[in-house]
PDB file of N, CA and C in Angstrom:
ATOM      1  N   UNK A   1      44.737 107.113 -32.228  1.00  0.00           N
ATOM      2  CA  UNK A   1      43.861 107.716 -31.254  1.00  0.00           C
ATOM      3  C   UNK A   1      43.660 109.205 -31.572  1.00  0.00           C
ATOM      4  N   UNK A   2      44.889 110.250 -31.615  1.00  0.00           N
ATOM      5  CA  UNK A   2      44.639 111.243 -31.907  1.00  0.00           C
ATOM      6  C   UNK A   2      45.434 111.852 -32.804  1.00  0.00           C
ATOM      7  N   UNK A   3      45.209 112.442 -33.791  1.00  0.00           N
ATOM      8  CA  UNK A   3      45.996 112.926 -34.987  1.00  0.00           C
ATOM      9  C   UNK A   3      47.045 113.900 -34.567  1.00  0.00           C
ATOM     10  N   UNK A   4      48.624 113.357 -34.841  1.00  0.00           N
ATOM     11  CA  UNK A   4      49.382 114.743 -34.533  1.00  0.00           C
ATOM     12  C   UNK A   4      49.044 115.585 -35.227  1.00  0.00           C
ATOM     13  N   UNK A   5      49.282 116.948 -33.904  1.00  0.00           N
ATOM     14  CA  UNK A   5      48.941 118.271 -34.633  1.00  0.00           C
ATOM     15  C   UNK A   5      50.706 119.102 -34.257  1.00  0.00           C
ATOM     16  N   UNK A   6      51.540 118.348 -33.367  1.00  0.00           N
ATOM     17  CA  UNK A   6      52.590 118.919 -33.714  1.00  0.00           C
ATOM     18  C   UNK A   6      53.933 118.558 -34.742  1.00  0.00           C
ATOM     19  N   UNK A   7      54.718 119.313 -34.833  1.00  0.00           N
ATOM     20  CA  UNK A   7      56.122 119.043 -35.810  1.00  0.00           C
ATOM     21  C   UNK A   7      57.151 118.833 -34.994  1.00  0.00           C
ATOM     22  N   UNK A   8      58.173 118.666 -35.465  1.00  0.00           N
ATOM     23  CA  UNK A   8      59.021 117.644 -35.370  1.00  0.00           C
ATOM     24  C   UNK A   8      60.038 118.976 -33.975  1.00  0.00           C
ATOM     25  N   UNK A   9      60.060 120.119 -34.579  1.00  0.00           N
ATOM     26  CA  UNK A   9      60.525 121.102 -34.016  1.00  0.00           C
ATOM     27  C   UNK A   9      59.777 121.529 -32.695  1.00  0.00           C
ATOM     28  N   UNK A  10      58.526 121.157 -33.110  1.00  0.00           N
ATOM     29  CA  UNK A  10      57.750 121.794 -31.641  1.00  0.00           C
ATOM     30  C   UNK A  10      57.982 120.420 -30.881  1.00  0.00           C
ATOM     31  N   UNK A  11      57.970 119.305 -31.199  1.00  0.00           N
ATOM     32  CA  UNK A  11      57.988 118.682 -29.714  1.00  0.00           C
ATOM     33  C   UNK A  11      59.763 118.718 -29.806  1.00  0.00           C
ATOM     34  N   UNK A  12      60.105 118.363 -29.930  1.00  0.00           N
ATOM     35  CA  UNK A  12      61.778 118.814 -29.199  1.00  0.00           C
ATOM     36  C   UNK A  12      61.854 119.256 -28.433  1.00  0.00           C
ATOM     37  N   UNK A  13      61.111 121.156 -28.441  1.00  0.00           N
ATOM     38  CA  UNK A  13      61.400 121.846 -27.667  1.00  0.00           C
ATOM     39  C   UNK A  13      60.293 121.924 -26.710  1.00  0.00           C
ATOM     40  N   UNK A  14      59.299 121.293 -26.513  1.00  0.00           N
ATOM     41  CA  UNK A  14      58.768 120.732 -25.724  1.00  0.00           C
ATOM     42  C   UNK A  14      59.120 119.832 -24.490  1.00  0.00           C
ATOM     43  N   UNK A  15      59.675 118.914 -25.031  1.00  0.00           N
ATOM     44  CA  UNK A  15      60.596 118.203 -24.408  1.00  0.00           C
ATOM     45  C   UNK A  15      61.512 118.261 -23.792  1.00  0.00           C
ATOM     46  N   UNK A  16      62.450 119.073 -24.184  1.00  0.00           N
ATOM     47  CA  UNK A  16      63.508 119.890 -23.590  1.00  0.00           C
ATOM     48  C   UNK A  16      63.301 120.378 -22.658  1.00  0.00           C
ATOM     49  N   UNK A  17      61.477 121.403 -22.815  1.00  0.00           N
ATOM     50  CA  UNK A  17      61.345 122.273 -21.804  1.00  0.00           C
ATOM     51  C   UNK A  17      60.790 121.612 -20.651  1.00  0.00           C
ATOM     52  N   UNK A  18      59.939 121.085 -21.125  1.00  0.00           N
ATOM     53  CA  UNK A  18      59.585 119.704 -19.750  1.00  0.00           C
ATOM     54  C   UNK A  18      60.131 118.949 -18.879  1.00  0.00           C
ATOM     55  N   UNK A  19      61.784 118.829 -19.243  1.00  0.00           N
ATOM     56  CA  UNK A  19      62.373 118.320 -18.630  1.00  0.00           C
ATOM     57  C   UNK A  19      63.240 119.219 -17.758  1.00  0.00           C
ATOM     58  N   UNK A  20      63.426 120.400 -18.531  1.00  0.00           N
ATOM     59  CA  UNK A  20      64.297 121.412 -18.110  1.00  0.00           C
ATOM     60  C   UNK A  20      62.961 121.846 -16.736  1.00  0.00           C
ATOM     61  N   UNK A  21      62.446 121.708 -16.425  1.00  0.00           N
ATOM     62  CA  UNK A  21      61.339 122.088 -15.791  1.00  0.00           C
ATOM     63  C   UNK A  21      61.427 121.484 -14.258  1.00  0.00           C
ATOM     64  N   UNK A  22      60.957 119.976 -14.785  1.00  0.00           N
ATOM     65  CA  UNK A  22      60.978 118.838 -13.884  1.00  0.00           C
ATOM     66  C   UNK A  22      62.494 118.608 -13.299  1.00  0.00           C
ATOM     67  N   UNK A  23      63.485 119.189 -13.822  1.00  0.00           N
ATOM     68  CA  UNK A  23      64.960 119.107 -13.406  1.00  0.00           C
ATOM     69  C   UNK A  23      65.060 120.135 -12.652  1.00  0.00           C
ATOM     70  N   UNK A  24      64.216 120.900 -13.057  1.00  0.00           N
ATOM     71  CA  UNK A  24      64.201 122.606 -11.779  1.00  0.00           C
ATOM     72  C   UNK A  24      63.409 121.828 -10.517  1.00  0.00           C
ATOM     73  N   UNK A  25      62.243 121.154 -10.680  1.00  0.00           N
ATOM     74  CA  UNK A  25      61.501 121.200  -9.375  1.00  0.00           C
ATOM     75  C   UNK A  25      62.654 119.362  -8.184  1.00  0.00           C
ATOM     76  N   UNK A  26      63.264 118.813  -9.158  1.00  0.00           N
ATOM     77  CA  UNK A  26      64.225 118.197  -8.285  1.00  0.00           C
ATOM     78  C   UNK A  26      65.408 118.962  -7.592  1.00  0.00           C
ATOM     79  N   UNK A  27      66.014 119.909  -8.047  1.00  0.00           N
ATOM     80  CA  UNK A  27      66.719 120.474  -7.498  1.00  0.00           C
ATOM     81  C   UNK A  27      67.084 121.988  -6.732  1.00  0.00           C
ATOM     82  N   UNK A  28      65.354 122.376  -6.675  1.00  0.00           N
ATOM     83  CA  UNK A  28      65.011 123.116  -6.092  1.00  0.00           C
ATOM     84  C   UNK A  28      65.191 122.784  -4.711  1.00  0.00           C
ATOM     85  N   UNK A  29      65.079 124.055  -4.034  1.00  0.00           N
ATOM     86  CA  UNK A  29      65.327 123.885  -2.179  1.00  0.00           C
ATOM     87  C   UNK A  29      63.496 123.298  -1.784  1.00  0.00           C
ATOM     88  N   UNK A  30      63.754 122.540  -1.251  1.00  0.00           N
ATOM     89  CA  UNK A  30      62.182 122.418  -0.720  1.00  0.00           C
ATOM     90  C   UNK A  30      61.456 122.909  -0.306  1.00  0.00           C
ATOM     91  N   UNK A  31      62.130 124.628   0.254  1.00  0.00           N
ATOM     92  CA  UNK A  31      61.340 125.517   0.902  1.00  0.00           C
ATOM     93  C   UNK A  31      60.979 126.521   0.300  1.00  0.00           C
ATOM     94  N   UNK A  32      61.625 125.963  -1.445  1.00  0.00           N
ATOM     95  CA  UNK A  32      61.223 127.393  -2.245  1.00  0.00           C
ATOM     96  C   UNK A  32      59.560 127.817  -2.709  1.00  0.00           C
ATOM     97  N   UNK A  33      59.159 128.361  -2.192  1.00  0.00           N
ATOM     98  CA  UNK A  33      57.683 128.883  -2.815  1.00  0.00           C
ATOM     99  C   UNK A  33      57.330 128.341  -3.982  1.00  0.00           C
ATOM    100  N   UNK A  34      58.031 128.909  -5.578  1.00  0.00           N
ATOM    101  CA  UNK A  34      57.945 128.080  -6.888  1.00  0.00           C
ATOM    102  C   UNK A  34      57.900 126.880  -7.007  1.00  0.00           C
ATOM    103  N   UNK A  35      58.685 126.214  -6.298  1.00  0.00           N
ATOM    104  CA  UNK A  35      58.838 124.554  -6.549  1.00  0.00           C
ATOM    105  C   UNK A  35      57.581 123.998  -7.106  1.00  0.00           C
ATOM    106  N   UNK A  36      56.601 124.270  -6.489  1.00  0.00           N
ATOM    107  CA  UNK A  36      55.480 123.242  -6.986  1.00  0.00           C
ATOM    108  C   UNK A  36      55.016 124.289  -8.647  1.00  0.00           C
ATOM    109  N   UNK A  37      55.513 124.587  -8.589  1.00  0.00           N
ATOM    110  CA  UNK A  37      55.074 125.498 -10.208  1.00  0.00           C
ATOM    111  C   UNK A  37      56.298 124.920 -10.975  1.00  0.00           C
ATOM    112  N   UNK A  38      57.030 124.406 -11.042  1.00  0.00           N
ATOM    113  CA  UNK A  38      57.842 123.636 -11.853  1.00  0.00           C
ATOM    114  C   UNK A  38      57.352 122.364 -12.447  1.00  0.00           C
ATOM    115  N   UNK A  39      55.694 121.906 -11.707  1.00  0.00           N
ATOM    116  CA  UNK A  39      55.687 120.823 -12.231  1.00  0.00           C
ATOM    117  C   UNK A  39      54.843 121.141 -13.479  1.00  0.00           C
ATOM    118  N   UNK A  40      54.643 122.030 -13.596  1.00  0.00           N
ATOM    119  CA  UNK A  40      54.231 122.796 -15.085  1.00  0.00           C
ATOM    120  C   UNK A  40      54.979 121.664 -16.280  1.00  0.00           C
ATOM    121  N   UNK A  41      56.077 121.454 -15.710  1.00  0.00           N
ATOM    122  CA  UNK A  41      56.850 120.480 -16.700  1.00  0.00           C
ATOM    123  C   UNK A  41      56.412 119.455 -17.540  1.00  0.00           C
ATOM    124  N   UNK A  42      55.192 118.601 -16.433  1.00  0.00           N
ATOM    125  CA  UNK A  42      54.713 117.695 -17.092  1.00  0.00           C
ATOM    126  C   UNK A  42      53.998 117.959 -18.381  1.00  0.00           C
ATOM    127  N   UNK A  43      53.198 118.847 -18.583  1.00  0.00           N
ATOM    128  CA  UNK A  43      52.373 119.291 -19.602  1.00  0.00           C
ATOM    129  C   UNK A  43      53.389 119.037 -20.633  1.00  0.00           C
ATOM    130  N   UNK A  44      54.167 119.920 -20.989  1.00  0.00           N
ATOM    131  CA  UNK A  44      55.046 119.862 -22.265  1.00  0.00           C
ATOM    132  C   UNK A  44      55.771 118.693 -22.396  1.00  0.00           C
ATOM    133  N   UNK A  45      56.255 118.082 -21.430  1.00  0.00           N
ATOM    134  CA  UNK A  45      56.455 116.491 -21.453  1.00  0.00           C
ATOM    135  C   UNK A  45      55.598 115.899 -22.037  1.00  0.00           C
ATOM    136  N   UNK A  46      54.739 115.903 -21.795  1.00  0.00           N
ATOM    137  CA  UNK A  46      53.719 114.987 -22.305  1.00  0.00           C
ATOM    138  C   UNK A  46      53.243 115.200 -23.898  1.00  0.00           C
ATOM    139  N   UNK A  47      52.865 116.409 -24.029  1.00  0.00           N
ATOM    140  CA  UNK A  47      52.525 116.653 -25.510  1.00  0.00           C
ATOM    141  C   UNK A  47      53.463 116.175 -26.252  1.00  0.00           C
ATOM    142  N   UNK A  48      54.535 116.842 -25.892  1.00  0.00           N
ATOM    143  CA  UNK A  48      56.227 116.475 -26.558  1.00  0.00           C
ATOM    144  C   UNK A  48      56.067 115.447 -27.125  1.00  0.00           C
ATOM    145  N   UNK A  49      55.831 114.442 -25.853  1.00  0.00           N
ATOM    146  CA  UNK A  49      55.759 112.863 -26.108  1.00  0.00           C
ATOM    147  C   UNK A  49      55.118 112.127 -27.016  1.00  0.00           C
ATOM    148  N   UNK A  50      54.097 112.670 -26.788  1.00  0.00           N
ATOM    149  CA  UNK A  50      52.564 112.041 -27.487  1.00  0.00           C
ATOM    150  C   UNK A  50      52.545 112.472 -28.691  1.00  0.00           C
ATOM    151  N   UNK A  51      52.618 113.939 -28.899  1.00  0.00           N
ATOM    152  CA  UNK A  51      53.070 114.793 -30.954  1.00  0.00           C
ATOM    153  C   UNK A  51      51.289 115.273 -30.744  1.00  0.00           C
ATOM    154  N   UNK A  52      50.421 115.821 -29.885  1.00  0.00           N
ATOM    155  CA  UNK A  52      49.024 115.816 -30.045  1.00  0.00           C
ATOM    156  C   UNK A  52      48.908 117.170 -28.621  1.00  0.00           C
ATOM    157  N   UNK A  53      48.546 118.536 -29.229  1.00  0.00           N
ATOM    158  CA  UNK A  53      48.421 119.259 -28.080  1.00  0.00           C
ATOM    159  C   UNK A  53      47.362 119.517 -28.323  1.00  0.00           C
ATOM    160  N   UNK A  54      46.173 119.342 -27.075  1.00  0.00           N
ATOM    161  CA  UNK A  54      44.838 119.868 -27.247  1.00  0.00           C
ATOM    162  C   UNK A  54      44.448 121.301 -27.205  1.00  0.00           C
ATOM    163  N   UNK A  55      45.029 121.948 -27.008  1.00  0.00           N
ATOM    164  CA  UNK A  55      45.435 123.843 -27.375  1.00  0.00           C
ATOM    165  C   UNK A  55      45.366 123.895 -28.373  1.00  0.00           C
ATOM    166  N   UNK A  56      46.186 123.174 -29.033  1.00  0.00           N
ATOM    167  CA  UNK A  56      46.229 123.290 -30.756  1.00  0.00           C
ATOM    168  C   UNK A  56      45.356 122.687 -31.406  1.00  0.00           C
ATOM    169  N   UNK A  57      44.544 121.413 -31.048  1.00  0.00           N
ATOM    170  CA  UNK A  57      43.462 121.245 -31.198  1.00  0.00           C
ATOM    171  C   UNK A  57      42.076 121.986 -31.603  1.00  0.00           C
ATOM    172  N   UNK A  58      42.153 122.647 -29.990  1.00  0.00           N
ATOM    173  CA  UNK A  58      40.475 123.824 -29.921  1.00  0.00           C
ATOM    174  C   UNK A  58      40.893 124.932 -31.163  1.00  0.00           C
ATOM    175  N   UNK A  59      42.232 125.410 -31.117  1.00  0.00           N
ATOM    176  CA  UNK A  59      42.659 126.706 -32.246  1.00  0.00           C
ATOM    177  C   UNK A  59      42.609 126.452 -33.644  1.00  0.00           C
ATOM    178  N   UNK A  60      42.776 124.938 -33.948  1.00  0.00           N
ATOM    179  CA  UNK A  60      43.082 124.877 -35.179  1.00  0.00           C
ATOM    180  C   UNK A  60      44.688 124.764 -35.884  1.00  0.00           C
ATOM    181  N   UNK A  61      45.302 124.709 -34.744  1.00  0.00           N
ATOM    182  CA  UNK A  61      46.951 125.198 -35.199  1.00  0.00           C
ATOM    183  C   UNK A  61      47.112 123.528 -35.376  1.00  0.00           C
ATOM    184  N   UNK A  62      48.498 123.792 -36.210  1.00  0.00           N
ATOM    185  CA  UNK A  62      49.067 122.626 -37.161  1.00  0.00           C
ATOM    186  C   UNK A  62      50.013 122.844 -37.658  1.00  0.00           C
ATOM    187  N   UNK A  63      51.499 122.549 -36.425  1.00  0.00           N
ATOM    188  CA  UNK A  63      52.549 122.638 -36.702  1.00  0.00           C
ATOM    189  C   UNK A  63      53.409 121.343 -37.447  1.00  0.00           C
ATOM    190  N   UNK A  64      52.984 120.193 -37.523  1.00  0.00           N
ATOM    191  CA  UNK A  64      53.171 119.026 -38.550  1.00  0.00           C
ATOM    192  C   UNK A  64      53.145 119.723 -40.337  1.00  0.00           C
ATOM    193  N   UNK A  65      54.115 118.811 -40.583  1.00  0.00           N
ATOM    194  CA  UNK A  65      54.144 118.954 -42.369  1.00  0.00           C
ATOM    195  C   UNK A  65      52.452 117.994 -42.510  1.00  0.00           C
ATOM    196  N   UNK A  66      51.787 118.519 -43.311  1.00  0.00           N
ATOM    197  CA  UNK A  66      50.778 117.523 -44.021  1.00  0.00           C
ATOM    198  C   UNK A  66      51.282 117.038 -45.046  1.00  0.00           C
ATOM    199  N   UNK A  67      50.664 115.695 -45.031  1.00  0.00           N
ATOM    200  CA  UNK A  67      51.149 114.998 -46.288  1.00  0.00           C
ATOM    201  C   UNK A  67      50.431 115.116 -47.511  1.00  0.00           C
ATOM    202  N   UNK A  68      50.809 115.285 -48.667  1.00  0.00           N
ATOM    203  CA  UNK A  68      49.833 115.590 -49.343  1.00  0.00           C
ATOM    204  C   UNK A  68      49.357 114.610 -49.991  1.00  0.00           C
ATOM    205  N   UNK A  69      47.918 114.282 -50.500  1.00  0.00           N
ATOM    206  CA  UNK A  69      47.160 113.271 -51.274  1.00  0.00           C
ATOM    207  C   UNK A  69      47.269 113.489 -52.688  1.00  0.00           C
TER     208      UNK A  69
END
């Protein structure tokens, strides 16, 4: 569907951070103001997941090894 444009290093820490994120907005107080800005999480979850960030897309960036022909 869509060509990874990330490496092996960027989604890790993608991932990490996405979760580290979504683990903030569960154990946040419910009355905290931020809470709903933790779900920021999903985004990097997701790219993480998928290896395809459309940011990096529109820019041109290409954190994957290419393979060469």
């Amino acid at each position: 569907m869509f060509r990874k444009n990330e490496g092996t290093i960027d989604r890790i820490l993608r991932v990490v951070i996405g979760v580290a994120l979504l683990i903030g907005f569960l154990v946040a107080p419910a009355e905290a103001g931020y809470r709903p800005w933790l779900l920021i999480g999903i985004i990097p979850l997701a790219t993480g997941l998928i290896g395809w960030c459309p940011a990096y897309s529109i820019f041109g960036i290409k954190t994957c090894r290419m393979k060469e022909s």
